[in-house]
N, C-alpha and C. Protein backbone atom coordinates (compact mmCIF):
# COMPACT_ATOMS: atom_id res chain seq x y z
N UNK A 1 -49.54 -77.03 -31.94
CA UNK A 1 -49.91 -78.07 -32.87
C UNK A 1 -49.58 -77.58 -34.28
N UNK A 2 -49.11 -78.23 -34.87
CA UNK A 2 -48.35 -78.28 -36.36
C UNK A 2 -49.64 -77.80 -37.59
N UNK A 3 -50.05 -76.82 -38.28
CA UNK A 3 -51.01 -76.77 -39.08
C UNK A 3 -50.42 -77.40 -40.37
N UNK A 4 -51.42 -78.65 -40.45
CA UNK A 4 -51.45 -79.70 -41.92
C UNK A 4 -51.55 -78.98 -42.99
N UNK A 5 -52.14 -77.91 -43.40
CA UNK A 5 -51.64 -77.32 -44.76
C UNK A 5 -50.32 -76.90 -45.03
N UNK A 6 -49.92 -76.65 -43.96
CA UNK A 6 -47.86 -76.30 -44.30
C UNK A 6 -47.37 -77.57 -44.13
N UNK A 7 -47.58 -78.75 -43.89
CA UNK A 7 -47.15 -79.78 -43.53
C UNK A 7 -46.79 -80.43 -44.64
N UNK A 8 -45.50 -81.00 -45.40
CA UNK A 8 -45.07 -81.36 -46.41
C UNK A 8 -44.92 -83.26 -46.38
N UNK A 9 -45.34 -83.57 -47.67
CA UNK A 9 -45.09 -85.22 -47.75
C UNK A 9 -44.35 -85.81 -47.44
N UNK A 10 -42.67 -84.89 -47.82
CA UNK A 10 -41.81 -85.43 -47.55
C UNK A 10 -41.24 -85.60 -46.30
N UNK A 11 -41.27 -84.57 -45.39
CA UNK A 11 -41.39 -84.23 -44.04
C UNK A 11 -42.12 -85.43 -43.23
N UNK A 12 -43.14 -85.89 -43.59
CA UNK A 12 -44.22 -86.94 -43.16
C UNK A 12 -43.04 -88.23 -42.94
N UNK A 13 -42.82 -88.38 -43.94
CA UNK A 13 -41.98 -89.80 -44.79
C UNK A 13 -40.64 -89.47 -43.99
N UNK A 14 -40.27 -88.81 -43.42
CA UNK A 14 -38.47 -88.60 -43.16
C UNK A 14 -39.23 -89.16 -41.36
N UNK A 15 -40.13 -88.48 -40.85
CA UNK A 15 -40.77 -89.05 -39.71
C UNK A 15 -40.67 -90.39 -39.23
N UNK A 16 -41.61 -90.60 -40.56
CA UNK A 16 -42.03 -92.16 -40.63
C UNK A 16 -40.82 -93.46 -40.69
N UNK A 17 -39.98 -93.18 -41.25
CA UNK A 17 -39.00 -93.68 -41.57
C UNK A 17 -38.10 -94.69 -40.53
N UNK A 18 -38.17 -93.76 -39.66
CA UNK A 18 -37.37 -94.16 -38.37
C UNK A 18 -38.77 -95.42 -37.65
N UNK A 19 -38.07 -96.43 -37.47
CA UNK A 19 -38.57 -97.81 -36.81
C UNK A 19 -39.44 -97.85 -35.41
N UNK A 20 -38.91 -96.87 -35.00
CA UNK A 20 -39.65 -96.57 -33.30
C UNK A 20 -40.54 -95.68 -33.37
N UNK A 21 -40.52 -94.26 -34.34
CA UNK A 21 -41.56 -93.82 -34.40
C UNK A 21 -43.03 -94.18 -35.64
N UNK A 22 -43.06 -95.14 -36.15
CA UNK A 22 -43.69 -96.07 -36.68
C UNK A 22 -44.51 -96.78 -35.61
N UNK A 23 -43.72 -97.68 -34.92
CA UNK A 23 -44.05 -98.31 -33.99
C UNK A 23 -45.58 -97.21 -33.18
N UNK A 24 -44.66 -96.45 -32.77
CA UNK A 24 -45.67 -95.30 -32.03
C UNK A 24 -46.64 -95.10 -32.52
N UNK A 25 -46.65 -94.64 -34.06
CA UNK A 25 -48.06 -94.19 -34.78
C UNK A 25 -48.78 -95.45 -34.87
N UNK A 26 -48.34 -96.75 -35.05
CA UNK A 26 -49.10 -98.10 -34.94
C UNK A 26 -49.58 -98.16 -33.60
N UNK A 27 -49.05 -98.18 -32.64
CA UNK A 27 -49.90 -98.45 -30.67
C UNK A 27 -50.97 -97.13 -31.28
N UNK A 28 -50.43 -95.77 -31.15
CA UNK A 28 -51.60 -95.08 -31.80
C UNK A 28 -52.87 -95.00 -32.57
N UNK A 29 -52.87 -96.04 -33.33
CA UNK A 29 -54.17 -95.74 -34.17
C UNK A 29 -55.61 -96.33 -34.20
N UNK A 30 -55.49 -96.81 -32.61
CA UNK A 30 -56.53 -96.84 -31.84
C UNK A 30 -57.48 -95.60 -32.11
N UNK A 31 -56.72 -94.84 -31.63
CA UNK A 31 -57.39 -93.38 -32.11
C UNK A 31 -57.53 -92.77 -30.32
N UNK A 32 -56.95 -93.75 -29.50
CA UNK A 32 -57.46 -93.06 -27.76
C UNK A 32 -55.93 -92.42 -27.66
N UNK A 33 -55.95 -91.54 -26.60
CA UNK A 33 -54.82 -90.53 -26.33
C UNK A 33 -54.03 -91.44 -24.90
N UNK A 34 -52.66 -91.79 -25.05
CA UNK A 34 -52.39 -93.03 -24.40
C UNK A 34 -51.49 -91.93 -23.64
N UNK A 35 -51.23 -92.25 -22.25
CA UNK A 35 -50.20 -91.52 -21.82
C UNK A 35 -48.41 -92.24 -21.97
N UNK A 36 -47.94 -90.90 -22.25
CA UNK A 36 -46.46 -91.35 -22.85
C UNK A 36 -45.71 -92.05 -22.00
N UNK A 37 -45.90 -91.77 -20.21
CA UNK A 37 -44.81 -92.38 -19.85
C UNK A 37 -45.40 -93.89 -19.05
N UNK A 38 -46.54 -94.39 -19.00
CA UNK A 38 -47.15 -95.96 -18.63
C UNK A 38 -47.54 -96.92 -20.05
N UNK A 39 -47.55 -96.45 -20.96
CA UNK A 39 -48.33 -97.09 -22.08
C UNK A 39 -47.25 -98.13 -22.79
N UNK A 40 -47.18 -99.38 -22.97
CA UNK A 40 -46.24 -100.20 -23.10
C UNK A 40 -46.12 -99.58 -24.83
N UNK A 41 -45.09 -98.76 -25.50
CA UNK A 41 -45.02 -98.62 -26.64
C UNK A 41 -44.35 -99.49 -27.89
N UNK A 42 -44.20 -100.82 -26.89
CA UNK A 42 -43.31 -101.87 -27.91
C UNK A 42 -41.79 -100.96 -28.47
N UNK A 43 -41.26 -100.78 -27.27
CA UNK A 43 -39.76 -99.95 -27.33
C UNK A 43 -39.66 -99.83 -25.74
N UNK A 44 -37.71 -100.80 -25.80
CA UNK A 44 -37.17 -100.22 -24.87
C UNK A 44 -36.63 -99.39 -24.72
N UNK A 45 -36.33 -97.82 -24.98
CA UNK A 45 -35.59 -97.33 -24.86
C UNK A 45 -36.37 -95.92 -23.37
N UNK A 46 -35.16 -95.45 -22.97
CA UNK A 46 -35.26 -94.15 -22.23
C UNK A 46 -36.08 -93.78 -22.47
N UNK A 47 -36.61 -92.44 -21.38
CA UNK A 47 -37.72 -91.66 -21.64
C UNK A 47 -37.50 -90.70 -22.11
N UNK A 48 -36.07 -89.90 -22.35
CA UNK A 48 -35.32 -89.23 -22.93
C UNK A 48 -35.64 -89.46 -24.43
N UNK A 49 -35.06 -90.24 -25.09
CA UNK A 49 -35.46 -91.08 -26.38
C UNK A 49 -36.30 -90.89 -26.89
N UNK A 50 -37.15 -91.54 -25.82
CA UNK A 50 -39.20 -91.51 -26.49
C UNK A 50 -39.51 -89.91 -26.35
N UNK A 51 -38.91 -89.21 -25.30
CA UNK A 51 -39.64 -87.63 -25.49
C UNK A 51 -38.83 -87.39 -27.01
N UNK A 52 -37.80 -87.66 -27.18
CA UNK A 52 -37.40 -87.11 -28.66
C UNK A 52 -38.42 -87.31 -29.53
N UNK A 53 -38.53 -89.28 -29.56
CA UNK A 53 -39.51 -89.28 -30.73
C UNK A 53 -40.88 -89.04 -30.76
N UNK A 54 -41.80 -88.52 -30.02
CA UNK A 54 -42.67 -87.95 -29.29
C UNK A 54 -42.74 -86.56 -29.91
N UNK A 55 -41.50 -85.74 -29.85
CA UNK A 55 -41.08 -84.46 -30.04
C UNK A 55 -41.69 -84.31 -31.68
N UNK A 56 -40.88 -85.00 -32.65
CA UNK A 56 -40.62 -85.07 -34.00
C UNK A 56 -41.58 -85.04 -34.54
N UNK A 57 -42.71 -86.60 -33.96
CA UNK A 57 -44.22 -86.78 -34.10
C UNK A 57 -45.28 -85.55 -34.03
N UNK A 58 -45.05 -85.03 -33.03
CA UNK A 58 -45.65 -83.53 -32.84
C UNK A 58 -45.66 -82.43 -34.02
N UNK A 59 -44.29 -82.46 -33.53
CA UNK A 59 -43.57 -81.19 -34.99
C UNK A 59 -43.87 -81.86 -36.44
N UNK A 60 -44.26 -82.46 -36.93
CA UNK A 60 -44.59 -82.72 -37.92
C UNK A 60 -46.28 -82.74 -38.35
N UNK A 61 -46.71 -83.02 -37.21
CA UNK A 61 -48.17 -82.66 -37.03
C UNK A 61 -48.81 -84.11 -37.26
N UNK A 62 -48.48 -85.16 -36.86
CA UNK A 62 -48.96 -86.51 -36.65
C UNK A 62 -49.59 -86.95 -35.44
N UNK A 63 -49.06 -85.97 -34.27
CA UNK A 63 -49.55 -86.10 -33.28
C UNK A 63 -50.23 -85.08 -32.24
N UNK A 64 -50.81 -85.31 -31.26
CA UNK A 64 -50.88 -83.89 -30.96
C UNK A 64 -50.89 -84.35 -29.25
N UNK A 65 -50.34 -83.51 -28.32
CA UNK A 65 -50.40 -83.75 -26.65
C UNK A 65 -51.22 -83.06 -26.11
N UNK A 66 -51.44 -83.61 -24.39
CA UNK A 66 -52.75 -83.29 -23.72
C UNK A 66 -52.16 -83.86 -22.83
N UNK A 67 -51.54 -82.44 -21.88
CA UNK A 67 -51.52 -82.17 -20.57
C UNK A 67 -52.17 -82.26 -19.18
N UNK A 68 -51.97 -83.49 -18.54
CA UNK A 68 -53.20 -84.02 -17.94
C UNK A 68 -52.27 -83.70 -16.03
N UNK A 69 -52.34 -82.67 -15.62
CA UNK A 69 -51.40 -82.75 -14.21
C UNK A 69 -50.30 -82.84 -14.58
N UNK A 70 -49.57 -83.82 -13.66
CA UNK A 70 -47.96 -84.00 -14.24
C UNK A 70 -47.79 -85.03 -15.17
N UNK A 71 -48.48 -85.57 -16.00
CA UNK A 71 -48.36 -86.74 -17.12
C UNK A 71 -48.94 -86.35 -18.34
N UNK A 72 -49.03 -86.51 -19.45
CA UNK A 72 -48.78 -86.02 -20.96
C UNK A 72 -49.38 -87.17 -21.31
N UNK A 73 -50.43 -86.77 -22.36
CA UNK A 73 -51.22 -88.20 -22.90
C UNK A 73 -50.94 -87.69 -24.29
N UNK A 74 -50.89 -88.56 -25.80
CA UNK A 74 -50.60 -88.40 -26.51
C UNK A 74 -51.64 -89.33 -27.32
N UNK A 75 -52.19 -88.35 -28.97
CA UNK A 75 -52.79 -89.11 -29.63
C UNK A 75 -52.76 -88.40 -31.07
N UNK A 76 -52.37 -89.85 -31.42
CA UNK A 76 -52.20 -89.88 -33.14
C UNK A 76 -53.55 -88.31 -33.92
N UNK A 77 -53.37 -87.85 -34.58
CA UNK A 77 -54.43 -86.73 -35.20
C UNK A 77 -54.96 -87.73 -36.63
N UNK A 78 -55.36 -88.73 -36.77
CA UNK A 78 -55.81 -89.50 -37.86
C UNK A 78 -56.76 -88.68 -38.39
N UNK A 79 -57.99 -88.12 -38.19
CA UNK A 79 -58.82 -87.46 -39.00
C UNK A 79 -58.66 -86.56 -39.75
N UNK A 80 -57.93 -85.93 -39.10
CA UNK A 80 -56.94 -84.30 -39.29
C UNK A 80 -55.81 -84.55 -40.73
N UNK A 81 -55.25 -85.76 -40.32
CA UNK A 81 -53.96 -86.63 -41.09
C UNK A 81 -54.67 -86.97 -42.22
N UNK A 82 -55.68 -87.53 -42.31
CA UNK A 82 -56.65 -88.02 -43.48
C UNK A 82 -57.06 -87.22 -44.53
N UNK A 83 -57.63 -86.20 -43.54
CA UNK A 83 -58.68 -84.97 -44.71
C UNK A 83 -57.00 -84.38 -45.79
N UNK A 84 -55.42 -84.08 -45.24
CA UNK A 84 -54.56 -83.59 -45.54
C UNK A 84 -53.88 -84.93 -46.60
N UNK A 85 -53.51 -86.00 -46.03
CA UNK A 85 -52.91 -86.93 -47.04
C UNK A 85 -54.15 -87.95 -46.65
N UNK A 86 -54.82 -88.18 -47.62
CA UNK A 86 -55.80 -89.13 -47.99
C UNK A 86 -55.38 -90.68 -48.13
N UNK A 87 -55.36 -92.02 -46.82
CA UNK A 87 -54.79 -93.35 -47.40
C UNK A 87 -54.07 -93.54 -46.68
N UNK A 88 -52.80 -92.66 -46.75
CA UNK A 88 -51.16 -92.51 -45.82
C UNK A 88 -51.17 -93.44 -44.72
N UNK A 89 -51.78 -93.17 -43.88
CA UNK A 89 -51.70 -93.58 -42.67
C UNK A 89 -52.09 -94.64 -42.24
N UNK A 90 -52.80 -95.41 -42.86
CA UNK A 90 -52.98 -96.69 -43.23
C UNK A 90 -52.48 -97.40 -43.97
N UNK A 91 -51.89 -96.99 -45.14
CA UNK A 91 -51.08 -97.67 -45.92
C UNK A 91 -49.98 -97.71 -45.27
N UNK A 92 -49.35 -97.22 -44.43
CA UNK A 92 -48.10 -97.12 -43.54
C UNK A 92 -47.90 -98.19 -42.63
N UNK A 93 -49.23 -97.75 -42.21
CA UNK A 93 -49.50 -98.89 -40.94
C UNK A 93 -49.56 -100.38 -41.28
N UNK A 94 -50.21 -100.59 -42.14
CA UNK A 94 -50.57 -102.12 -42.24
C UNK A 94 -49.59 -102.49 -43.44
N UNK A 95 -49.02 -101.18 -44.65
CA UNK A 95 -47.27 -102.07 -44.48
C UNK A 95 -46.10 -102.46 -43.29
N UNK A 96 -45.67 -102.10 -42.43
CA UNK A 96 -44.91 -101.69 -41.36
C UNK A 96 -45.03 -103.43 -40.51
């Protein structure tokens, strides 16, 4: 998991940027840990694809995974995201 004090704004924003992983952090901010490969993410693409953008989300520290058997549940780190950029993630969201 990505530690939010090395975690840069701009880095955040180069993330965010891209249309599908937006999408993702929006189904996300439920705040429940959804598994990656049943959870309708409003995107057709491969699972190939989504592990990329999945990947990026991680490495940037927006998200964090939870290894459940052979399936991977995934959930947005909003509290974590908050205390570090204060607003962001909401202002993202409900522009988008």
């Amino acid at each position: 998991m990505a530690d939010l004090a090395r975690v840069e704004l701009v880095d955040v924003l180069k993330a965010l940027v891209d249309p599908v992983r937006l999408q993702i952090v929006k189904v996300l901010a439920s705040g429940e840990a959804l598994n990656k490969s049943t959870t309708d993410w409003g995107c057709d693409l491969s699972r190939a694809t989504m592990s990329h953008h999945f990947r990026i989300l991680r490495e940037v520290g927006l998200t964090r995974t939870f290894a459940e058997g052979r399936s991977h549940r995934v959930q947005l780190r909003r509290w974590d995201f908050e205390q570090r950029f204060p607003g962001l993630l909401d202002a993202l969201i409900t522009s988008a």
